[in-house]
N, C-alpha and C. Protein backbone atom coordinates (compact mmCIF):
# COMPACT_ATOMS: atom_id res chain seq x y z
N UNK A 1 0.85 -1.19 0.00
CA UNK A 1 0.00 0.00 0.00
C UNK A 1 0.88 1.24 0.00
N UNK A 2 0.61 1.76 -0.80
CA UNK A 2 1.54 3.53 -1.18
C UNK A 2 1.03 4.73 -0.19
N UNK A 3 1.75 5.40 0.33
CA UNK A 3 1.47 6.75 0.83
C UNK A 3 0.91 7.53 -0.38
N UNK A 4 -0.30 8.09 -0.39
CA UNK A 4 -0.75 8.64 -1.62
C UNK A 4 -1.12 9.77 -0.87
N UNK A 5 -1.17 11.19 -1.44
CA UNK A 5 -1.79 12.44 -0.80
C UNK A 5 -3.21 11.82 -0.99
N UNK A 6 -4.15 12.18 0.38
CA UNK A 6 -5.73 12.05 0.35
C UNK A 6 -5.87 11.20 1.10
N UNK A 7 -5.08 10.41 1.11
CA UNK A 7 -5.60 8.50 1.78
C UNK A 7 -5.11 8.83 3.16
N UNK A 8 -6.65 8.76 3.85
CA UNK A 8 -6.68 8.36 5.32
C UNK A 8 -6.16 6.93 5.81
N UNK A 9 -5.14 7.36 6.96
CA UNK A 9 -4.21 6.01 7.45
C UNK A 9 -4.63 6.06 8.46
N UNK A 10 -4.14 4.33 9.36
CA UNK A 10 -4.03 4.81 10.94
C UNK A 10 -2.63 4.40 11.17
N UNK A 11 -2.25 5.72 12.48
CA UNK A 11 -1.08 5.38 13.06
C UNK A 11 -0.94 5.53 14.55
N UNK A 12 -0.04 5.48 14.61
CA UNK A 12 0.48 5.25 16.06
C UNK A 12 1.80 6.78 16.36
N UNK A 13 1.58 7.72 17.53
CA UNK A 13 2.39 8.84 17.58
C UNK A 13 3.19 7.79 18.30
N UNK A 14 4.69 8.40 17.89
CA UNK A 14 5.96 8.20 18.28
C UNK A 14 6.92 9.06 18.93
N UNK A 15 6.57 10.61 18.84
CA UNK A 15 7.33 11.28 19.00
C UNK A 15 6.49 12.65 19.45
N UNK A 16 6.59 14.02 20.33
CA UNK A 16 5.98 15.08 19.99
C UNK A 16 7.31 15.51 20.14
N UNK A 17 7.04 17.15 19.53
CA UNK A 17 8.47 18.10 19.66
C UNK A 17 6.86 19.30 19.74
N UNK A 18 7.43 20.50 19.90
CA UNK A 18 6.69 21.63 20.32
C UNK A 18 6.17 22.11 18.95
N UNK A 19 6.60 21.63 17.34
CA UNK A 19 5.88 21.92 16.62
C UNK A 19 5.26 21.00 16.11
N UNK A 20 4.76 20.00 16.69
CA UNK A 20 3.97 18.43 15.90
C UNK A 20 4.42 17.54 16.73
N UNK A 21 3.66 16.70 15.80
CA UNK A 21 3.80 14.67 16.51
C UNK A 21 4.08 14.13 15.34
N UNK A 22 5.26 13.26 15.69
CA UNK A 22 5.82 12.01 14.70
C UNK A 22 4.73 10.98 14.86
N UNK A 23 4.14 10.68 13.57
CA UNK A 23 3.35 9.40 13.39
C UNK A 23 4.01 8.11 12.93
N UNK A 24 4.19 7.11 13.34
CA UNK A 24 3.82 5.92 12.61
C UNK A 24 3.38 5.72 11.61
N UNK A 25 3.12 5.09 10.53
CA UNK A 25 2.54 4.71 9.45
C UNK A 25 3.04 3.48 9.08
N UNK A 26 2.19 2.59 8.14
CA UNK A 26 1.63 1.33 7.60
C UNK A 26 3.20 1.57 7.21
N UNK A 27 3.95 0.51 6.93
CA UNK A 27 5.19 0.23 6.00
C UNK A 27 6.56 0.51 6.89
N UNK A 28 6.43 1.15 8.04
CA UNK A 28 7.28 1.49 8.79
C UNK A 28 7.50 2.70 8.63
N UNK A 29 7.23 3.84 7.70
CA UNK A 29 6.97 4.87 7.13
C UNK A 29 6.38 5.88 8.67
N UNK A 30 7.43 7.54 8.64
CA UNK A 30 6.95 8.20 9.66
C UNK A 30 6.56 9.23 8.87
N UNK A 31 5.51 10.20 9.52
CA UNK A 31 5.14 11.85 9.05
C UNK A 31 4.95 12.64 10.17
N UNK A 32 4.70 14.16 9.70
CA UNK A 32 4.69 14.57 11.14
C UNK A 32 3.25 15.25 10.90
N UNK A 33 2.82 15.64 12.17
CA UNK A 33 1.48 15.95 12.19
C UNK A 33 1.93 17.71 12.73
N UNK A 34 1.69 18.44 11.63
CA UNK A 34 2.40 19.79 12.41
C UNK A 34 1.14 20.00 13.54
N UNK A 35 1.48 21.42 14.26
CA UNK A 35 0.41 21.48 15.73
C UNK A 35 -0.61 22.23 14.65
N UNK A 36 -0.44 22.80 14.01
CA UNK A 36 -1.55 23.74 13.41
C UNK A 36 -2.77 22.49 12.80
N UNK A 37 -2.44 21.35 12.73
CA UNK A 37 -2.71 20.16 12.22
C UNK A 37 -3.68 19.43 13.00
N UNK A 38 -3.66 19.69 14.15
CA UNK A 38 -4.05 19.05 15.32
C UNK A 38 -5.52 18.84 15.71
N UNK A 39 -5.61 20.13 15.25
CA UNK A 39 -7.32 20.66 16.10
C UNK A 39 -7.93 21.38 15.38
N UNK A 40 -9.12 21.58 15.26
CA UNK A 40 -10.17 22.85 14.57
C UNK A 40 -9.27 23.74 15.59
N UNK A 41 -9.48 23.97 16.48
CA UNK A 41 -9.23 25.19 17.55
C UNK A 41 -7.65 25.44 17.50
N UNK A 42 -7.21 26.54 18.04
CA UNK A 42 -5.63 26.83 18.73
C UNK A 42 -5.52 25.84 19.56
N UNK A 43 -4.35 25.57 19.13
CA UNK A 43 -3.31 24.50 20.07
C UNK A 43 -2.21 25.21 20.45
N UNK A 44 -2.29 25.62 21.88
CA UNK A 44 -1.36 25.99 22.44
C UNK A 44 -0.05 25.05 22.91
N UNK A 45 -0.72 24.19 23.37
CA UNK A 45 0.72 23.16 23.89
C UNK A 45 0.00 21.39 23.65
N UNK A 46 0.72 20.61 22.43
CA UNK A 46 0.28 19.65 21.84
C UNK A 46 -0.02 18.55 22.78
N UNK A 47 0.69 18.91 23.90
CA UNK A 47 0.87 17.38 25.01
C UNK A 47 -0.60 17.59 25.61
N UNK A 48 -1.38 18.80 25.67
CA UNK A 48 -3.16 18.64 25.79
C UNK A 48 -3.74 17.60 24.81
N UNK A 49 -3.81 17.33 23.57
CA UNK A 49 -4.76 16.84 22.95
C UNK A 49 -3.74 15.48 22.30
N UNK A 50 -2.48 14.94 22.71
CA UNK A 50 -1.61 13.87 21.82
C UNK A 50 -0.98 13.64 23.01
N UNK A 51 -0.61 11.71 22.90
CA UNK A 51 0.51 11.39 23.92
C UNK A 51 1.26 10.47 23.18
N UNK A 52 2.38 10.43 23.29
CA UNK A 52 2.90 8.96 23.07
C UNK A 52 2.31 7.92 22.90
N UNK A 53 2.17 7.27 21.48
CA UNK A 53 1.51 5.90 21.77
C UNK A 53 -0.07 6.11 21.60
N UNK A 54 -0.49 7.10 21.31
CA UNK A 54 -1.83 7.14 20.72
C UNK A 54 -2.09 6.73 19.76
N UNK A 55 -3.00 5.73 19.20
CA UNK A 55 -3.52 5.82 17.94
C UNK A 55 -4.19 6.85 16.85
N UNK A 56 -3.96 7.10 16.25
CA UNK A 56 -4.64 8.37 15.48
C UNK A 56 -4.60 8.06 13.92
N UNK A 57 -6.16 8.34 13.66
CA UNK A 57 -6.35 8.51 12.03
C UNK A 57 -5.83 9.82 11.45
N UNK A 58 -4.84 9.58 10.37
CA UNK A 58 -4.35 10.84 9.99
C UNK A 58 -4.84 10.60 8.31
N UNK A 59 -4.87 11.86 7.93
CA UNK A 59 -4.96 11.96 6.36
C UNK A 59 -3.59 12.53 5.69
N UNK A 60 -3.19 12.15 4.80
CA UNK A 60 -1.71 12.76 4.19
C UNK A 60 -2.19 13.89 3.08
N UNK A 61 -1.45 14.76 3.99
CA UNK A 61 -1.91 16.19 3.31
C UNK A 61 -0.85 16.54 1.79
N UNK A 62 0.58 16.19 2.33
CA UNK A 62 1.60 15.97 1.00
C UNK A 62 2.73 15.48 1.52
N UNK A 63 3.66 14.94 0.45
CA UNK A 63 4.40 13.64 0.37
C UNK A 63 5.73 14.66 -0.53
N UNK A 64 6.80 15.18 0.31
CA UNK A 64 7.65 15.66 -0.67
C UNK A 64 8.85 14.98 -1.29
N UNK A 65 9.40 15.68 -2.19
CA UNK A 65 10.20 15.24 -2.92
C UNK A 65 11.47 14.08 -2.40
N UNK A 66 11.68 14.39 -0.79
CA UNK A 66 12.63 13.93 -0.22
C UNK A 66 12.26 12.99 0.72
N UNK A 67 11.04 12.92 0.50
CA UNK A 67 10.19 11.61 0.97
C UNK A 67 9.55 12.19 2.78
N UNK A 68 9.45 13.13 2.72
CA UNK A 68 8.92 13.97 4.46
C UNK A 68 7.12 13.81 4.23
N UNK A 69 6.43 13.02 4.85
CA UNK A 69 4.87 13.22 4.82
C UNK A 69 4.39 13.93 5.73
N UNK A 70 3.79 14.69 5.38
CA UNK A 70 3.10 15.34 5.86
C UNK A 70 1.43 15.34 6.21
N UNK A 71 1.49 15.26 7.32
CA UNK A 71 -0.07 14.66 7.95
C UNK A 71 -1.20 15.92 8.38
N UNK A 72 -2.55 15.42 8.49
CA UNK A 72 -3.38 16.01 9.53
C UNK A 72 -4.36 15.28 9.95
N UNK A 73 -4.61 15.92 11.26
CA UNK A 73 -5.44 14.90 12.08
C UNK A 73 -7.03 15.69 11.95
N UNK A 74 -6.77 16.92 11.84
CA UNK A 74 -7.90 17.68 11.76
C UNK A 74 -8.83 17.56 10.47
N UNK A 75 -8.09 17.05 9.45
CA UNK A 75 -8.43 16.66 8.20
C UNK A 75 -9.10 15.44 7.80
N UNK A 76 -8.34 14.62 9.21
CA UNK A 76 -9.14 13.24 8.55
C UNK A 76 -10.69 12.98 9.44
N UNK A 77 -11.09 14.07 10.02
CA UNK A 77 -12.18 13.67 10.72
C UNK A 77 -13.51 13.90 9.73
N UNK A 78 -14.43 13.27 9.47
CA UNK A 78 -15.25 13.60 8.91
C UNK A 78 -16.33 14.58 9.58
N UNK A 79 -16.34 15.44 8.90
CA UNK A 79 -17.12 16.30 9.05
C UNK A 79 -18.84 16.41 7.95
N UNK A 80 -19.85 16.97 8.51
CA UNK A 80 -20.85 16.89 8.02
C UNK A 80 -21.12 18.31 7.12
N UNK A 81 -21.42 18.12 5.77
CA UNK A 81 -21.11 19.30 5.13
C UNK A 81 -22.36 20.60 5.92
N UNK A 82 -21.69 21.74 5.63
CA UNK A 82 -22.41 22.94 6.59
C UNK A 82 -23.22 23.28 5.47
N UNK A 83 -24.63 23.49 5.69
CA UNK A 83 -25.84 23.98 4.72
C UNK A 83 -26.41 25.71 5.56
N UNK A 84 -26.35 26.41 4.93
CA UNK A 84 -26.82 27.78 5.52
C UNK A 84 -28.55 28.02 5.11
N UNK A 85 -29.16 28.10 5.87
CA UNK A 85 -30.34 29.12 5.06
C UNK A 85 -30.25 30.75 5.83
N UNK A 86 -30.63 31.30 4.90
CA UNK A 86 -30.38 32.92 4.49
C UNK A 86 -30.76 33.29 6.42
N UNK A 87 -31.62 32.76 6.56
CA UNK A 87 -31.87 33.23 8.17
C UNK A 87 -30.79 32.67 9.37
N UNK A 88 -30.08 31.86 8.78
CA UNK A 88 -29.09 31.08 9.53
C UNK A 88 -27.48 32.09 8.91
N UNK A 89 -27.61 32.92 8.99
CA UNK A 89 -26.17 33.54 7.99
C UNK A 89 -25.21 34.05 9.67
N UNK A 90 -25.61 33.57 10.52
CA UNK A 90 -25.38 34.12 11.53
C UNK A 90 -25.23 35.06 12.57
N UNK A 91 -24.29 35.52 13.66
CA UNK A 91 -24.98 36.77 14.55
C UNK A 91 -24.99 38.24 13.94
N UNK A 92 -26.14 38.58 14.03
CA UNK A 92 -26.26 40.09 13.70
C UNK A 92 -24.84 41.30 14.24
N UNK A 93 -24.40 42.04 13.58
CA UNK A 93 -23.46 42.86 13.56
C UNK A 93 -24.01 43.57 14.79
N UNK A 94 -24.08 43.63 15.92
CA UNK A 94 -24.16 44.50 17.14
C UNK A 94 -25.97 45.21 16.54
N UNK A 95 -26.88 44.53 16.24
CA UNK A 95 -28.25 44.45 15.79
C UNK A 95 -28.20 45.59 15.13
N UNK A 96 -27.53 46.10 14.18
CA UNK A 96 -27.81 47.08 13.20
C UNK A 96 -28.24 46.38 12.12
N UNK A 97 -28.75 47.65 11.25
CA UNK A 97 -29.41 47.11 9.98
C UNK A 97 -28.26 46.39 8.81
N UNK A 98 -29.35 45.36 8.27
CA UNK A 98 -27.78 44.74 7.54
C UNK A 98 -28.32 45.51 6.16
N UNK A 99 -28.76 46.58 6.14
CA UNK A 99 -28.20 47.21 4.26
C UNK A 99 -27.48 48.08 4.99
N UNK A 100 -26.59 48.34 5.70
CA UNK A 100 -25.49 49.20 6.00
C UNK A 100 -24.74 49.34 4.85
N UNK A 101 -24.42 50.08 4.27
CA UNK A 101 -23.54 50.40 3.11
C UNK A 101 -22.05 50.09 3.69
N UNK A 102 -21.12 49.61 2.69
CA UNK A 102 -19.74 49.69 2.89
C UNK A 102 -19.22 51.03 3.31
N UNK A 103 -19.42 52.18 2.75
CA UNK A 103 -18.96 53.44 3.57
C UNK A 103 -19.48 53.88 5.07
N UNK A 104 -20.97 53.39 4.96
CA UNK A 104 -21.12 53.33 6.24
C UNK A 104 -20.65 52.70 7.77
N UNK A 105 -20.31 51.51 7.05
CA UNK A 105 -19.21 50.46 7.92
C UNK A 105 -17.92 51.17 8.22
N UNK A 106 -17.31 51.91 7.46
CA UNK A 106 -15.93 52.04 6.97
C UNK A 106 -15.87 53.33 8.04
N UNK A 107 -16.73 54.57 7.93
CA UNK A 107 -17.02 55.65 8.88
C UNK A 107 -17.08 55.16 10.14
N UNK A 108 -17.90 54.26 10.13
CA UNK A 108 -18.31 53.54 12.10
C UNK A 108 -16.86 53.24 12.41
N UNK A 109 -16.64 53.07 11.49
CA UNK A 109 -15.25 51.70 12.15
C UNK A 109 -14.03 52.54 12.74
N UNK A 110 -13.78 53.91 11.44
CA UNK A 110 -12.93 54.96 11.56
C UNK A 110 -12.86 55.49 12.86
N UNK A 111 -14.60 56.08 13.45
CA UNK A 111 -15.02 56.75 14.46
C UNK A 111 -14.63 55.89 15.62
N UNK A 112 -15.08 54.87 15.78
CA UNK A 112 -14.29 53.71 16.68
C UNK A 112 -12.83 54.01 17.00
N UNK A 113 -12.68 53.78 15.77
CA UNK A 113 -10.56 53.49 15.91
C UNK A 113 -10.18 54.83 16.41
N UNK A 114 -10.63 56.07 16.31
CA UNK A 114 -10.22 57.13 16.46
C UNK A 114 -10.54 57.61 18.00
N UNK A 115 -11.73 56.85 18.51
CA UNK A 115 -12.21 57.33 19.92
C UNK A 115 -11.53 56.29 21.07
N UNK A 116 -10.94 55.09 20.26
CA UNK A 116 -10.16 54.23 21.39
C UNK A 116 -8.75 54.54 21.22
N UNK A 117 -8.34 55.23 20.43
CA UNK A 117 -6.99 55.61 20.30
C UNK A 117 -6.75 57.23 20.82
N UNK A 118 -7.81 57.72 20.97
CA UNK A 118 -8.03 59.31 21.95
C UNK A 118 -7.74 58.37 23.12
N UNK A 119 -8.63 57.60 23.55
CA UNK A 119 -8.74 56.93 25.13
C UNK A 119 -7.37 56.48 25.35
N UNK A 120 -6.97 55.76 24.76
CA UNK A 120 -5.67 55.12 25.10
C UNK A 120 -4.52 56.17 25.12
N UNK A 121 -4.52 57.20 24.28
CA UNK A 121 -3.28 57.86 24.21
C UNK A 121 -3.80 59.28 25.52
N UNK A 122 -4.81 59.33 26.24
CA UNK A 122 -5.23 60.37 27.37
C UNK A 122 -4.64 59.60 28.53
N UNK A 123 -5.15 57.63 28.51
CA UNK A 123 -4.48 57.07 29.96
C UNK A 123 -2.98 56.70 29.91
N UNK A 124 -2.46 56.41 28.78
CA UNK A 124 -0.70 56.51 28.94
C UNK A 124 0.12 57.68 28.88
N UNK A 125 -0.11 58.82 28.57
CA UNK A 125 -0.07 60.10 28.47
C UNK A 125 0.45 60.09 30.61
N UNK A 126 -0.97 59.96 30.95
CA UNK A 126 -1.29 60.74 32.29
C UNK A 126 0.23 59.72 33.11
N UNK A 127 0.36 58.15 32.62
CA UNK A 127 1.25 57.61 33.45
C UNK A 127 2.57 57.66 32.66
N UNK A 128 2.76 58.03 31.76
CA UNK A 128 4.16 58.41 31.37
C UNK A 128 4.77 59.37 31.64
N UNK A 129 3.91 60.44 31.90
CA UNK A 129 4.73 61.83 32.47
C UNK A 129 4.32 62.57 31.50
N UNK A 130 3.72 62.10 30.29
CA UNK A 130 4.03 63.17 28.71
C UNK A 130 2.48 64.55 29.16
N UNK A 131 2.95 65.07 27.78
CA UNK A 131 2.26 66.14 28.20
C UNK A 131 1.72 66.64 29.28
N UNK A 132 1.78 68.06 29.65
CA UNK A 132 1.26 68.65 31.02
C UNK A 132 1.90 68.05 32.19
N UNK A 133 2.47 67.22 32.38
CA UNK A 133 3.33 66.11 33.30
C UNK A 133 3.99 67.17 34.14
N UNK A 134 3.88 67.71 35.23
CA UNK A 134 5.28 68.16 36.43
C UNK A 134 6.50 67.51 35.86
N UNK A 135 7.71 68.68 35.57
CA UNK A 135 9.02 68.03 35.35
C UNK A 135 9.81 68.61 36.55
N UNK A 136 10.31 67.40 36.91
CA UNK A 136 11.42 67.36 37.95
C UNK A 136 12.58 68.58 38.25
């Protein structure tokens, strides 16, 4: 049986390092499962969700030239395809109207960025000493 990109295997982890897990594979054949690989979610530290000696279905994502496979675990899970209806498009933008125009977005957003960056530059101001500050 060939390592082919697509074909879901099972293996056995052999190894973690802080960027992935060394898999096992059919033939004596190893790949690594990078961490980004791991989970739908952030993976902060791999030894949460992989141990030594786990079994794990991996899918081979690619197979390079120098023979390095490359795995994911997040890939080989089957997932159920996602169907939207128009009322399901998800959470409302802070319940404003959704014909908001793109310029209108673009102004809100400006006015935002501009009133938290007044705020922020009034409270580090006051603890840095800058402006109006008593000098020594």
């Amino acid at each position: 049986m060939s390592i082919e990109v697509g074909s879901k295997l099972q293996g056995k982890v052999t190894g973690i390092t802080n960027f992935g897990a060394f898999v096992e594979l059919p033939e004596g054949k190893t790949g690594l499962v990078h961490i980004s690989e791991v989970a739908d979610n952030y993976v902060k530290d791999i030894n949460e969700h992989l141990t030594v000696g786990d079994e794990v279905t991996v899918k081979v994502i690619n197979v390079g030239d120098d023979g390095k496979i490359g795995l994911s675990i997040k890939k080989a899970k089957d997932k159920p395809p996602v169907t939207r209806r128009p009322s399901q498009s998800g959470p409302k933008n802070n319940n404003r109207e959704r014909g908001e125009s793109f310029e209108q977005k673009m102004n809100r957003f400006l006015k935002d960025s501009e009133d938290r960056l007044a705020s922020l530059k009034k409270h580090t101001e006051s603890k840095r000493g800058g402006k109006g500050a008593r000098k020594g």
